[in-house]
Protein backbone atom coordinates (compact mmCIF):
# COMPACT_ATOMS: atom_id res chain seq x y z
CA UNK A 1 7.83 6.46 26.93
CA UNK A 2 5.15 3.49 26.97
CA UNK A 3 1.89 3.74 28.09
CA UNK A 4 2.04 1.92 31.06
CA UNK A 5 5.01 4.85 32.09
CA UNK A 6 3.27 7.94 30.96
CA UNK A 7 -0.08 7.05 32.59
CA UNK A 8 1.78 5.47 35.82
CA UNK A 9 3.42 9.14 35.31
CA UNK A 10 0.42 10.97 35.25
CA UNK A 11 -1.38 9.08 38.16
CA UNK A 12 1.86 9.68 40.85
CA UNK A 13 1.58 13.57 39.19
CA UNK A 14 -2.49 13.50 40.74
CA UNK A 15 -3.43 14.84 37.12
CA UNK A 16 -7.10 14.25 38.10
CA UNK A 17 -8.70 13.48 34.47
CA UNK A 18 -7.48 11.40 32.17
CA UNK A 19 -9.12 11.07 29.00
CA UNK A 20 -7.71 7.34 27.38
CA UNK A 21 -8.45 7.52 23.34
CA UNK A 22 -8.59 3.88 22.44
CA UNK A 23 -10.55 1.51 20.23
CA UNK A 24 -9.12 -0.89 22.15
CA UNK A 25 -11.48 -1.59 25.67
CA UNK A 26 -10.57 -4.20 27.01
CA UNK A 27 -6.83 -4.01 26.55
CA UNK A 28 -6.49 -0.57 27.70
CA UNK A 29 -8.32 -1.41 30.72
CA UNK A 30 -5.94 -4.65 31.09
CA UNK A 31 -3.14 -2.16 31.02
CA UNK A 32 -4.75 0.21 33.52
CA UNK A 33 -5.58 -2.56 35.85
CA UNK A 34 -1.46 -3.39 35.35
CA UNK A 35 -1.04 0.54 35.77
CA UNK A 36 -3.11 0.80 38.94
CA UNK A 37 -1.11 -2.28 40.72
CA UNK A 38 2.17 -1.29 39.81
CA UNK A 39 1.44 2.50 41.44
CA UNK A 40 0.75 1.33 44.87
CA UNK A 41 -1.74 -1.16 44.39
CA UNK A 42 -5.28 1.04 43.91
CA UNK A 43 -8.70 0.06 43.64
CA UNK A 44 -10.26 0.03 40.15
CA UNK A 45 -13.65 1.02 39.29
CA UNK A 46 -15.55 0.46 36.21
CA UNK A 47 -18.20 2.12 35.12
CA UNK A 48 -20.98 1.98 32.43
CA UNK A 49 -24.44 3.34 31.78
CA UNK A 50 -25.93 -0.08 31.07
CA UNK A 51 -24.60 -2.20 34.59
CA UNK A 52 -23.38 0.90 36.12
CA UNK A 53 -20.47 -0.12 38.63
CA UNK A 54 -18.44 -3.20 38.25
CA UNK A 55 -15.92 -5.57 39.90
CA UNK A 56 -16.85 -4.40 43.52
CA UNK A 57 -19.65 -6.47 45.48
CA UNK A 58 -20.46 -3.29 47.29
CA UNK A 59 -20.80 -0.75 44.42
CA UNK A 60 -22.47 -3.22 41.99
CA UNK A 61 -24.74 -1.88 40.09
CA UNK A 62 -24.64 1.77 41.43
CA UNK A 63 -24.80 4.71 38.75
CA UNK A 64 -26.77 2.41 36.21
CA UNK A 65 -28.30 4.58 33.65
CA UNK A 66 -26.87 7.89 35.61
CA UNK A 67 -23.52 8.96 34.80
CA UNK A 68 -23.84 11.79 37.37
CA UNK A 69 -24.44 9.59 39.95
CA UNK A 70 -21.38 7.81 39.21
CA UNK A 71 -19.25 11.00 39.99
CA UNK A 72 -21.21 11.15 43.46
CA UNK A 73 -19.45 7.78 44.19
CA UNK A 74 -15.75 9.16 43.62
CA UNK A 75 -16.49 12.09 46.47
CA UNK A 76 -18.08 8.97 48.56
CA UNK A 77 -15.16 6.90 48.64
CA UNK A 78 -12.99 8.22 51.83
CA UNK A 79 -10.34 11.06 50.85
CA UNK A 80 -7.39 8.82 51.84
CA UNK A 81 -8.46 5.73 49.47
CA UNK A 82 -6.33 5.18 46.72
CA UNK A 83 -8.28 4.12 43.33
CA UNK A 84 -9.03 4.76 39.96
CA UNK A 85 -12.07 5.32 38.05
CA UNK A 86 -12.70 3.85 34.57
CA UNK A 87 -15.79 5.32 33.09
CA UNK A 88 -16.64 4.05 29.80
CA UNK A 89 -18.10 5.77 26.94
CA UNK A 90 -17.86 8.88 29.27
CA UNK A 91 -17.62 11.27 25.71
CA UNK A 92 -21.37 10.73 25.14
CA UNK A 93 -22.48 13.53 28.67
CA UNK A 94 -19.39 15.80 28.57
CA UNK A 95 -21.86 18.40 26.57
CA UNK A 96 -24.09 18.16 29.69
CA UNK A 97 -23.73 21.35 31.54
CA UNK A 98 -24.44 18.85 35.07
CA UNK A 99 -21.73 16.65 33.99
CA UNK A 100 -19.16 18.79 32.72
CA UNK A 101 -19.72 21.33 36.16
CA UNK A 102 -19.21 18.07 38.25
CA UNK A 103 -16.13 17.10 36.76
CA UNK A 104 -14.72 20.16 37.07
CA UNK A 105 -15.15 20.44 41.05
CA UNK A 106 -14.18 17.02 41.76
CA UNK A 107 -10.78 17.96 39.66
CA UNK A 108 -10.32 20.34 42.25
CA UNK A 109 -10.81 18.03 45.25
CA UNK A 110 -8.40 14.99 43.80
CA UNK A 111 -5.60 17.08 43.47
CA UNK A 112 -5.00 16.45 47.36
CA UNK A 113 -6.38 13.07 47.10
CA UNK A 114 -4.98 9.84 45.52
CA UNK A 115 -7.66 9.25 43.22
CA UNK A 116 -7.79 9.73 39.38
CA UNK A 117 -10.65 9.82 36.84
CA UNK A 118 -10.00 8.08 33.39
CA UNK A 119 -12.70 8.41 30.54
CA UNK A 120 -12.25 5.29 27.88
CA UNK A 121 -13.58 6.51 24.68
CA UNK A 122 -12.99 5.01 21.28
CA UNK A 123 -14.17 8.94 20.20
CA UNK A 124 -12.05 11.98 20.79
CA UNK A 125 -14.54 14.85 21.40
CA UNK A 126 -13.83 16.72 24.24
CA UNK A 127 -16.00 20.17 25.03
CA UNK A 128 -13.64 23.78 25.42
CA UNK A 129 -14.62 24.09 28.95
CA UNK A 130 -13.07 21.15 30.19
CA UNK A 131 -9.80 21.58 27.77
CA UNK A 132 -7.84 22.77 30.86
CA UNK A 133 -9.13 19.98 33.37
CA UNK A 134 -8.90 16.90 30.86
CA UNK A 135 -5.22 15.42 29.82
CA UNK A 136 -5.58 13.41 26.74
CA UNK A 137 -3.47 10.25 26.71
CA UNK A 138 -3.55 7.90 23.40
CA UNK A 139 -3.63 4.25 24.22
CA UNK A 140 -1.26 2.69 21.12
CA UNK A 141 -2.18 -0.17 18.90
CA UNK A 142 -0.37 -3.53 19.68
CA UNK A 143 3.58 -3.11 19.28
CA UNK A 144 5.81 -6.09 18.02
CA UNK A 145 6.53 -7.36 21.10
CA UNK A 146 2.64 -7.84 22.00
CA UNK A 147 1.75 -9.12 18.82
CA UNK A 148 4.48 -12.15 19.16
CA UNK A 149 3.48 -12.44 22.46
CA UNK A 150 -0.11 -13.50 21.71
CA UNK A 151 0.93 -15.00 18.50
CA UNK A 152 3.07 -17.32 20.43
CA UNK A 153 0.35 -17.95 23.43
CA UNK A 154 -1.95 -18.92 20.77
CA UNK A 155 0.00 -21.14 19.15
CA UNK A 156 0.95 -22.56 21.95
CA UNK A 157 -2.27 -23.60 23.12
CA UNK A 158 -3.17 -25.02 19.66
CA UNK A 159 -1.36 -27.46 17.34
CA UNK A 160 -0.13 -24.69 15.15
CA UNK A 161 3.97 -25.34 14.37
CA UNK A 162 5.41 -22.44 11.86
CA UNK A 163 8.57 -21.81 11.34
CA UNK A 164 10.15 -18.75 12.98
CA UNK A 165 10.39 -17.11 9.94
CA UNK A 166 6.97 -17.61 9.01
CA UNK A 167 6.34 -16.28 12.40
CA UNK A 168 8.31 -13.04 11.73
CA UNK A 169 6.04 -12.70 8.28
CA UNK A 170 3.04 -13.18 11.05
CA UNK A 171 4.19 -10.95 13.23
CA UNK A 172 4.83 -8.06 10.61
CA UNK A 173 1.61 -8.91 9.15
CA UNK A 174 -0.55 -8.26 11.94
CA UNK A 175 0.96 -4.55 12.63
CA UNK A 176 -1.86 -2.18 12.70
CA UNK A 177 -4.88 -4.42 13.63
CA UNK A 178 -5.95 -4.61 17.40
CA UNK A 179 -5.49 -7.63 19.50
CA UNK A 180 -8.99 -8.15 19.23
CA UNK A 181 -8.84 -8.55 15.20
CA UNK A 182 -5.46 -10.52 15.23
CA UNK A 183 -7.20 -13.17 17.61
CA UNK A 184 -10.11 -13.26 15.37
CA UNK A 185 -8.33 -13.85 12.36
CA UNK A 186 -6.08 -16.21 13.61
CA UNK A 187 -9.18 -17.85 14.90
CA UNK A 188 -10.58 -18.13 11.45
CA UNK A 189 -7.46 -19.82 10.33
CA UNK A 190 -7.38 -22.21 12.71
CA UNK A 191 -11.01 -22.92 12.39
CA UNK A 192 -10.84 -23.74 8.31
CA UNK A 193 -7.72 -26.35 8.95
CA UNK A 194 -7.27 -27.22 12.45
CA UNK A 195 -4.43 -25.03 12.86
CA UNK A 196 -3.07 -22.09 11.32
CA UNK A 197 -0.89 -22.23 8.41
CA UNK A 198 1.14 -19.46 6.12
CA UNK A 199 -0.24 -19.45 3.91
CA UNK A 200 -3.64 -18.21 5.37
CA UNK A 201 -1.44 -14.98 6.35
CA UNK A 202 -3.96 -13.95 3.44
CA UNK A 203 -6.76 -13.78 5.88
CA UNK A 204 -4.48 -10.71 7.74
CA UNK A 205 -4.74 -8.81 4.63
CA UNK A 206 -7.84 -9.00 4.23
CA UNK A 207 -8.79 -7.96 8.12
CA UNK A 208 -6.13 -4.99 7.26
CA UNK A 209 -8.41 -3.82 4.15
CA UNK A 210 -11.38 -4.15 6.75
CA UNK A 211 -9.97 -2.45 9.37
CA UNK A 212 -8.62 0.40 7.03
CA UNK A 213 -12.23 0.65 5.00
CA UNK A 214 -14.03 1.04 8.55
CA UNK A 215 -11.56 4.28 8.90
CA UNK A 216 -13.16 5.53 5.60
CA UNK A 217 -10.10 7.90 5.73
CA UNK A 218 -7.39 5.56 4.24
CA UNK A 219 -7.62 3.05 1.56
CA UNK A 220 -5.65 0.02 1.00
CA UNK A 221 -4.60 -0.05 -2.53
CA UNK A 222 -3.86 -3.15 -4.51
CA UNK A 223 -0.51 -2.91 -6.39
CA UNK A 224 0.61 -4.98 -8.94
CA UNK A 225 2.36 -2.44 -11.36
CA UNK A 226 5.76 -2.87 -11.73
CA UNK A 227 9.01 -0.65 -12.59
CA UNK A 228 8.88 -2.18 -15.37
CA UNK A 229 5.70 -0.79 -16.29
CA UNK A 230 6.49 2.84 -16.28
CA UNK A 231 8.23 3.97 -19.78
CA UNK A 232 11.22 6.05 -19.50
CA UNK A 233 11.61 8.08 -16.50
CA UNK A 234 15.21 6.37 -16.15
CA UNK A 235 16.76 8.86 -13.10
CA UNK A 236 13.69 8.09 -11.11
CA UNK A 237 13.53 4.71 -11.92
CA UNK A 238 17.63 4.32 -10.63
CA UNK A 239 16.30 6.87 -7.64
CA UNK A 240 13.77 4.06 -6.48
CA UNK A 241 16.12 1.39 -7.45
CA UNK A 242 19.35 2.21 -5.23
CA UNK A 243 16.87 2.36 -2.18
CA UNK A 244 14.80 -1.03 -2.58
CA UNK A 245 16.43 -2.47 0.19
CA UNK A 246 16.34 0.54 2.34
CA UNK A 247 14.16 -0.83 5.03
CA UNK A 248 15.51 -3.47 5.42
CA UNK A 249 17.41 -4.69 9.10
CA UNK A 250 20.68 -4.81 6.65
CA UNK A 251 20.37 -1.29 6.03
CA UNK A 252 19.56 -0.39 9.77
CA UNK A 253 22.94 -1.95 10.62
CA UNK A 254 24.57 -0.12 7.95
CA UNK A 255 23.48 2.98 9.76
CA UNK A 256 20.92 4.28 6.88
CA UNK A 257 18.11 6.54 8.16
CA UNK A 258 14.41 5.10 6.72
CA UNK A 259 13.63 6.77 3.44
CA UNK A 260 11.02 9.68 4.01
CA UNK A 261 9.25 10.04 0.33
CA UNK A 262 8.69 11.55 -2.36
CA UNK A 263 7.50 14.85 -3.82
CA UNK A 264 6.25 14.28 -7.95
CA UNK A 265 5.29 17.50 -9.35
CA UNK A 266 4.48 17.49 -12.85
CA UNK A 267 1.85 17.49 -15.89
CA UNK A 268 -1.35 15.51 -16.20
CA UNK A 269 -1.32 12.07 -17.10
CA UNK A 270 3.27 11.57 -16.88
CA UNK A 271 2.95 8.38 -14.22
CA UNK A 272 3.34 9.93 -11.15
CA UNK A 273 -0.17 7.97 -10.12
CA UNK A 274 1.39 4.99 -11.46
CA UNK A 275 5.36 5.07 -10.04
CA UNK A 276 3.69 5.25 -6.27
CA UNK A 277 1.67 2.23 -7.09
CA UNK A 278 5.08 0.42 -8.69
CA UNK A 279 7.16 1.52 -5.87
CA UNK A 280 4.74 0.09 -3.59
CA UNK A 281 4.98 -3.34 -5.41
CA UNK A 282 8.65 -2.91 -6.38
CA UNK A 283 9.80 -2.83 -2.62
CA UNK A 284 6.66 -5.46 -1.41
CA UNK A 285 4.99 -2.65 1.03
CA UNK A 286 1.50 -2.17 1.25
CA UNK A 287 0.03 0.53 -0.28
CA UNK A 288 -2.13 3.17 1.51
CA UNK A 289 -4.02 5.95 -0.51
CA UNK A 290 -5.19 8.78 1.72
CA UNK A 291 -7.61 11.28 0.11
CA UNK A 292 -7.43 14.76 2.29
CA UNK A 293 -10.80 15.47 1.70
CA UNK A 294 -11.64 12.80 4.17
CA UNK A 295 -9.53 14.20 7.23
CA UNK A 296 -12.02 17.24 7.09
CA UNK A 297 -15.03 16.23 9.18
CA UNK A 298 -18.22 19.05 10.28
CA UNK A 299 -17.70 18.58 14.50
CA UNK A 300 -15.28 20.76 15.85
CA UNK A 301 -12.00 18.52 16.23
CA UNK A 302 -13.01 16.00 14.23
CA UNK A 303 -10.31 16.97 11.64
CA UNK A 304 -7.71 17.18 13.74
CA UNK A 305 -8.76 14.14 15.09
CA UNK A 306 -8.99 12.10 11.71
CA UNK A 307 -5.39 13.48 10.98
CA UNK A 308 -3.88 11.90 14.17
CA UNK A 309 -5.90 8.61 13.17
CA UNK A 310 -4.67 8.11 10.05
CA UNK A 311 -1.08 9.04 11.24
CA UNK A 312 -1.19 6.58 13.95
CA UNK A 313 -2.69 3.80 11.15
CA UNK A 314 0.29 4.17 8.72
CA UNK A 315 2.88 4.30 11.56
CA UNK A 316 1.09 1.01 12.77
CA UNK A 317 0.92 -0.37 9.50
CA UNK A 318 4.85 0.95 8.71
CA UNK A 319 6.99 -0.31 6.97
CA UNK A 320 4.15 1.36 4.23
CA UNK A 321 3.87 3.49 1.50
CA UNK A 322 1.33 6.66 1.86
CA UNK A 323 0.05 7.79 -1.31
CA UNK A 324 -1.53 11.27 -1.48
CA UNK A 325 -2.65 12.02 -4.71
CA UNK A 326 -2.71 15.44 -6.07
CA UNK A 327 -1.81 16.84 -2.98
CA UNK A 328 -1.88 20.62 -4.22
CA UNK A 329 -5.68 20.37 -4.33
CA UNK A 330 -5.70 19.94 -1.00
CA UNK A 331 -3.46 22.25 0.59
CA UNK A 332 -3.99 24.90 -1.99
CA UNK A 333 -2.47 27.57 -0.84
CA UNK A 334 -3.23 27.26 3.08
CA UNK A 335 -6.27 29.61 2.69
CA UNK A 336 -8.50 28.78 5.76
CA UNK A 337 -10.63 32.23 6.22
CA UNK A 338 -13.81 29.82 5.62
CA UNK A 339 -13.06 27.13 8.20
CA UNK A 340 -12.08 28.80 11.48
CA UNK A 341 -8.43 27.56 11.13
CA UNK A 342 -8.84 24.21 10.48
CA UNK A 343 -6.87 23.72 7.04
CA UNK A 344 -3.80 25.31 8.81
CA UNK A 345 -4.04 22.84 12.00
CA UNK A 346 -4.59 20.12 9.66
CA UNK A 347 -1.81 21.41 7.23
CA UNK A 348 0.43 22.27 10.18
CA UNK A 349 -0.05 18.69 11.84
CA UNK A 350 0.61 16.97 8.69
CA UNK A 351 4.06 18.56 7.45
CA UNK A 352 5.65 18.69 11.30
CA UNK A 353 4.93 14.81 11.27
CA UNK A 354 5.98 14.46 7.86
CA UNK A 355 9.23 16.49 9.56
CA UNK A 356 9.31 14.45 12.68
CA UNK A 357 8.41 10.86 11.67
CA UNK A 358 11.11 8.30 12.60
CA UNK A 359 8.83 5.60 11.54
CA UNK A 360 9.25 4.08 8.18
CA UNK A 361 6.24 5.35 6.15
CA UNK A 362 7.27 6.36 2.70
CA UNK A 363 5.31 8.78 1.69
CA UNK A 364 4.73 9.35 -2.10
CA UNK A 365 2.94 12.85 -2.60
CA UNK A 366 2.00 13.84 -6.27
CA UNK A 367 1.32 17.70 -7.41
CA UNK A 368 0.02 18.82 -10.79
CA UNK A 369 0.52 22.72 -9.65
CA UNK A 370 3.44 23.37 -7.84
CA UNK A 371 2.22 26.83 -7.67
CA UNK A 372 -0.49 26.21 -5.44
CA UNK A 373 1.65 24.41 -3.22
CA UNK A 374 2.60 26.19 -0.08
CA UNK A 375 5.99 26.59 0.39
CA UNK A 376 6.33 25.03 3.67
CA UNK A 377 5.75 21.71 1.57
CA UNK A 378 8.67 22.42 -0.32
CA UNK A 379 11.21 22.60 2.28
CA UNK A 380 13.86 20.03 2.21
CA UNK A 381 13.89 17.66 5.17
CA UNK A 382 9.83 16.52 4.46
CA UNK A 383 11.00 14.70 1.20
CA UNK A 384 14.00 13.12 0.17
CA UNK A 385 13.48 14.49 -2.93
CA UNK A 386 11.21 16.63 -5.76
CA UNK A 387 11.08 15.06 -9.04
CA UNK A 388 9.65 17.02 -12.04
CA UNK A 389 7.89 14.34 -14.26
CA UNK A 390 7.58 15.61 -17.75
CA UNK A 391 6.16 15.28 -21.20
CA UNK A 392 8.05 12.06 -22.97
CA UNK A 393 10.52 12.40 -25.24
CA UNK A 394 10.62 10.68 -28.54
CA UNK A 395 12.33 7.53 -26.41
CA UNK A 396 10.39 7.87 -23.82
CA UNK A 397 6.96 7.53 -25.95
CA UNK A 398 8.75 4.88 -28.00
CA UNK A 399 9.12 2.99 -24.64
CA UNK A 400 5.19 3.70 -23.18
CA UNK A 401 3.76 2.63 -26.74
CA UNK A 402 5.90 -0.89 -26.25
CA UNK A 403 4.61 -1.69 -22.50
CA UNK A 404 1.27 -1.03 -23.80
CA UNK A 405 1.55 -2.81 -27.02
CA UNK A 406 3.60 -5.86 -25.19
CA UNK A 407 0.41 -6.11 -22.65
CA UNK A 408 -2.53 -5.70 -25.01
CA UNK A 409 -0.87 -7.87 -28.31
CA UNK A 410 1.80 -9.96 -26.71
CA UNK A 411 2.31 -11.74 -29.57
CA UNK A 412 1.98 -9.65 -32.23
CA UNK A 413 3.42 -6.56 -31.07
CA UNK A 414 6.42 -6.01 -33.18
CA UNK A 415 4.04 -5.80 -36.21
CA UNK A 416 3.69 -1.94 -34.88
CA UNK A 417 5.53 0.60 -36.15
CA UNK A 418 6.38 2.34 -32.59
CA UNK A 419 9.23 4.41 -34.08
CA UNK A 420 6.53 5.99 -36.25
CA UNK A 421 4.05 6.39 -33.40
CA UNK A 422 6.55 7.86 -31.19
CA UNK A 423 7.38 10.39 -34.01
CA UNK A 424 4.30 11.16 -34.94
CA UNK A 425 2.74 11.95 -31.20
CA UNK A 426 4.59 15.50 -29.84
CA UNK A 427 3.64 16.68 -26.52
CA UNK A 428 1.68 13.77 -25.71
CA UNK A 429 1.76 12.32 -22.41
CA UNK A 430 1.37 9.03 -21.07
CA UNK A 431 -2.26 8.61 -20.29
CA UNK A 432 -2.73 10.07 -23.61
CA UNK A 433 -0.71 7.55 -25.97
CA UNK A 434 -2.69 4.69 -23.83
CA UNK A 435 -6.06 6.54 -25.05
CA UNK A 436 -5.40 6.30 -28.68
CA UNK A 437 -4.46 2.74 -28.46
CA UNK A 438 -7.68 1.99 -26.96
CA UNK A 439 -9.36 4.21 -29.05
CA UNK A 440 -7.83 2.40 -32.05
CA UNK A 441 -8.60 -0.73 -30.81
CA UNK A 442 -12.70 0.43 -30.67
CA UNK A 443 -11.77 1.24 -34.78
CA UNK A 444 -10.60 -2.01 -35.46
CA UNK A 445 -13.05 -3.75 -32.99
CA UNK A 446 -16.08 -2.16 -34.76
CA UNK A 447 -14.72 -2.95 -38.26
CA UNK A 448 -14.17 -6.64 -37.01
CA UNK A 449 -10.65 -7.02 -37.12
CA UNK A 450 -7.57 -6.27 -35.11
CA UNK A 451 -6.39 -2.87 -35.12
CA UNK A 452 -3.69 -1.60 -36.77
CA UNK A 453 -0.90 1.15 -36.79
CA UNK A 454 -2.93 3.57 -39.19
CA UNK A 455 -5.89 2.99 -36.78
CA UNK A 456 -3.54 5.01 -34.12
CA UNK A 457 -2.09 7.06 -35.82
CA UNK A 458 -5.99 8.04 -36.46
CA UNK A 459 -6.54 8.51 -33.02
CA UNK A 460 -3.90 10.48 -32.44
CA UNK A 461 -4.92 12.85 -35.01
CA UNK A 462 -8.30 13.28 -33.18
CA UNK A 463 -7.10 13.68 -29.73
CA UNK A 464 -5.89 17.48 -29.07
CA UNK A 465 -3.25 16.81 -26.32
CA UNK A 466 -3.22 18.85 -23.03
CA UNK A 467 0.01 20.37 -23.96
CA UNK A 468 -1.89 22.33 -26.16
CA UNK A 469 -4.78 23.38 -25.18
CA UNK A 470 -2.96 24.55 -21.62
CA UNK A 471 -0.10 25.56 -23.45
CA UNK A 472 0.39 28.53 -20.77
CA UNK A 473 0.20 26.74 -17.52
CA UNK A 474 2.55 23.79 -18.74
CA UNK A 475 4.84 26.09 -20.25
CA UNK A 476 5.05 27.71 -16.39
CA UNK A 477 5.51 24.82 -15.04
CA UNK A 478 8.38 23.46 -17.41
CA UNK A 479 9.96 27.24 -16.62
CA UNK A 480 9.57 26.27 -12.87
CA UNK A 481 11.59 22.59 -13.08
CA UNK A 482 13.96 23.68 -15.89
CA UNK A 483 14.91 26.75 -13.51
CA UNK A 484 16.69 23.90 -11.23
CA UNK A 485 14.08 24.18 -8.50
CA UNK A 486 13.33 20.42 -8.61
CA UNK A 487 15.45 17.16 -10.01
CA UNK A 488 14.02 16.27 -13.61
CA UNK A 489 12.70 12.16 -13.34
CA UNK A 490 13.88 11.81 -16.94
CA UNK A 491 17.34 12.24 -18.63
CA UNK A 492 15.89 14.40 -21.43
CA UNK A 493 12.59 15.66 -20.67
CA UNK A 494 10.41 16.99 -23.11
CA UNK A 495 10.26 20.80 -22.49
CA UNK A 496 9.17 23.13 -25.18
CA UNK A 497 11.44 24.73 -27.58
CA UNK A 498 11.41 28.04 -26.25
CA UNK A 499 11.91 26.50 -22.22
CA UNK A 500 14.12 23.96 -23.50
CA UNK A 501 16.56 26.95 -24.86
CA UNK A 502 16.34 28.83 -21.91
CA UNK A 503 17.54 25.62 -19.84
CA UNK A 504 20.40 24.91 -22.16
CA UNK A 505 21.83 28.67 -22.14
């Protein structure tokens, strides 16, 4: 149901206050204007504490720098006159006991009368008393069809010609920044050449990284790492592979569902960090990286609040990828005895919509300790899948000393000896192999000259990998995959002896 249906809905229904969550002024009040004509034609009033009333010659003015006085002007208005009331900002004097008792007897009175109450707020707080008076109602970011539609007005009016599938690239583009921002940006193209062209679709990405920073709940993450990039890993790699074109219209037609993520549970420093950024840039989505700790805010709400935000930014934004990095932290173990409830609200509103989402947000979740993990997370039907990422194998390290070697001496590479390297590094991971390179390359840098094979194989003496000196917990969680509980990202993964027997018997 669209906005303009629910809240013509709720208006015929006499729900008396309306409380309109929007960021977006003076569209939503374009769309309640719309609203208000299409349900028999009522009056709107607009209200703010700076010029008071608005649009009516007889009311200008009145409830300036009084916001109860501007409820006296509801019960003034005869009982038979249909309107609406708009009052801006209204969030800022629901704590006032005044306010909030006024409210509350003039909900009583317009449920015989054909008059409703709408508070435009680009804040959700709303005070427990009023809970049962107050229907919330979120006003939506532009959809598609409103974005081409002001794409093409503007256009119109300007000397602007792109082609219509540069338009389409527009179009998608602009999904997830308000009509507001969209007209400013396309302003600021047309501005710098006298009309817009593609290639200053740039400038949208750039307003998207704005809009998302203001959030300071999601972050829009550059990706340029490729598949390519990640060594070994294969039955991920063909995993991510089969599905590039997966949200695509092609794929829509063929009947396939969106893909819904990805769980990666596994041991420090594997790649899971570095597969979401490559899937992001593998399939050309934008990359979103939500940290959890930022949906917990100090007001009452304001979580749950922040969690509905940043759902309704990647939806907007979709077709995305979410990355939430090491998700277990965060959710560890649902314990909320110190926060009045609000892990579990945020938890629970989190994993229904990662249930329930129809939109196509791929969401790429990474876990170091599965055991923390509730076990609602686990449940099939929130991922498409749970991947175990490993320690490397001996091919495996062979392959993450070559990209490493090919990027930092492209030249001179194959004067390595990676089959030795690999060999001679057991049980280390990823991030460690790419620390002993560098920390060879500060050897041969500080003995003026390029660093060699022996200067790694130095390194690597010095470093005591983490498969070592958390020999216990790894060793658990090797038990955990090899026990079939999750689908291992690489063909032979690296488990030790005593796990590795287990999983072959």
């Amino acid at each position: 149901m669209s906005f303009l249906d629910e809240l013509g809905l709720l208006i015929r229904a006499r729900y008396p206050v309306i409380y309109v969550h929007t960021q977006e002024e003076e569209r939503a009040e374009s769309a309640i204007a719309a609203c208000a004509q299409q349900n028999g034609n009522r009056g709107v009033y607009v209200w703010d504490f700076v010029d008071g009333y608005q649009g009516n010659a007889n009311d200008a003015g009145f409830g300036r720098r009084n916001p109860l006085q501007a409820l006296e002007l509801i019960e003034k208005l005869a009982e038979t006159a249909a309107a609406i009331f708009v009052l801006r900002d209204f969030h800022r004097f629901l704590d006032d006991i005044a306010i909030s008792r006024k409210l509350r007897n003039l909900s009583r009175r317009l449920k015989a009368q054909p008059k409703n109450i709408i508070l435009l707020s680009s804040e959700l707080t709303l005070p427990t008393d009023l809970s049962e008076v107050v229907t919330i109602l979120e006003f939506p970011l532009p959809s598609v069809a409103d974005i081409r539609t002001e794409v093409t007005a503007l256009f119109g009016a300007t000397s602007t010609r792109l082609s219509e599938r540069a338009i389409d690239e527009l179009v998608r583009s602009c999904q997830g920044l308000s009509i507001e921002r969209i007209r400013r940006v396309l302003a600021r193209g047309i501005a710098a050449h006298g009309e817009f062209r593609a290639e200053d679709i740039d400038l949208i990405l750039e307003e998207k990284r704005q809009t998302i920073r203001q959030t300071q709940i999601l972050d829009f993450y550059p990706a340029s790492e490729q598949i390519s990039d990640i060594g070994g890993l294969d039955n991920l790699k063909d995993w991510l592979l089969k599905r590039g074109g997966a949200f695509s219209e092609r794929a829509r037609q063929y009947g396939l569902p969106h893909p819904r993520g990805l769980l990666l549970v596994g041991i420090q420093g594997t790649g899971k960090s570095l597969t979401a950024k490559a899937i992001a840039h593998h399939w050309h989505l934008p990359l979103l990286r939500l940290d959890v700790g930022r949906l917990f805010g100090g007001l009452v709400g304001e979580s749950e609040s922040r969690t509905r935000q940043m759902i309704q930014i990647a939806e907007a934004l979709a077709p995305c990828i979410l990355w939430i990095d090491e998700i277990d932290k965060a959710f560890a173990g649902g314990d909320s005895r110190g926060d009045a409830g609000t892990s579990n609200r945020v938890f629970g509103t989190f994993i229904t919509w990662l249930s329930e989402k129809s939109s196509p947000v791929f969401v790429v979740a990474t876990a170091n300790n599965i055991q923390s993990l509730p076990p609602e997370m686990m449940r099939r039907g929130r991922f498409d899948e749970i991947f175990f990422v490993g320690l490397p194998s001996q091919e495996e390290r062979k392959a993450i000393f070559s990209v490493h070697l090919s990027r930092l001496r492209p030249s001179s590479c194959d004067r390595y000896d990676i089959e030795r390297l690999a060999y001679e590094t057991p049980d280390f991971s990823g991030a460690e192999i790419e620390q002993v390179i560098v920390e060879a390359m500060h050897i041969g840098f500080s003995q003026d000259r390029d660093f060699t094979t022996d200067d790694v194989l130095e390194a690597a003496s010095q470093l005591v990998p983490l498969a070592r000196t958390a020999k216990d917990q790894i060793e658990a969680l090797q038990a955990w995959a090899a026990s079939g509980r999750a689908r291992l990202a690489s063909r032979r993964s690296m488990l030790s002896s005593r796990i590795q027997q287990q999983f072959e018997s």
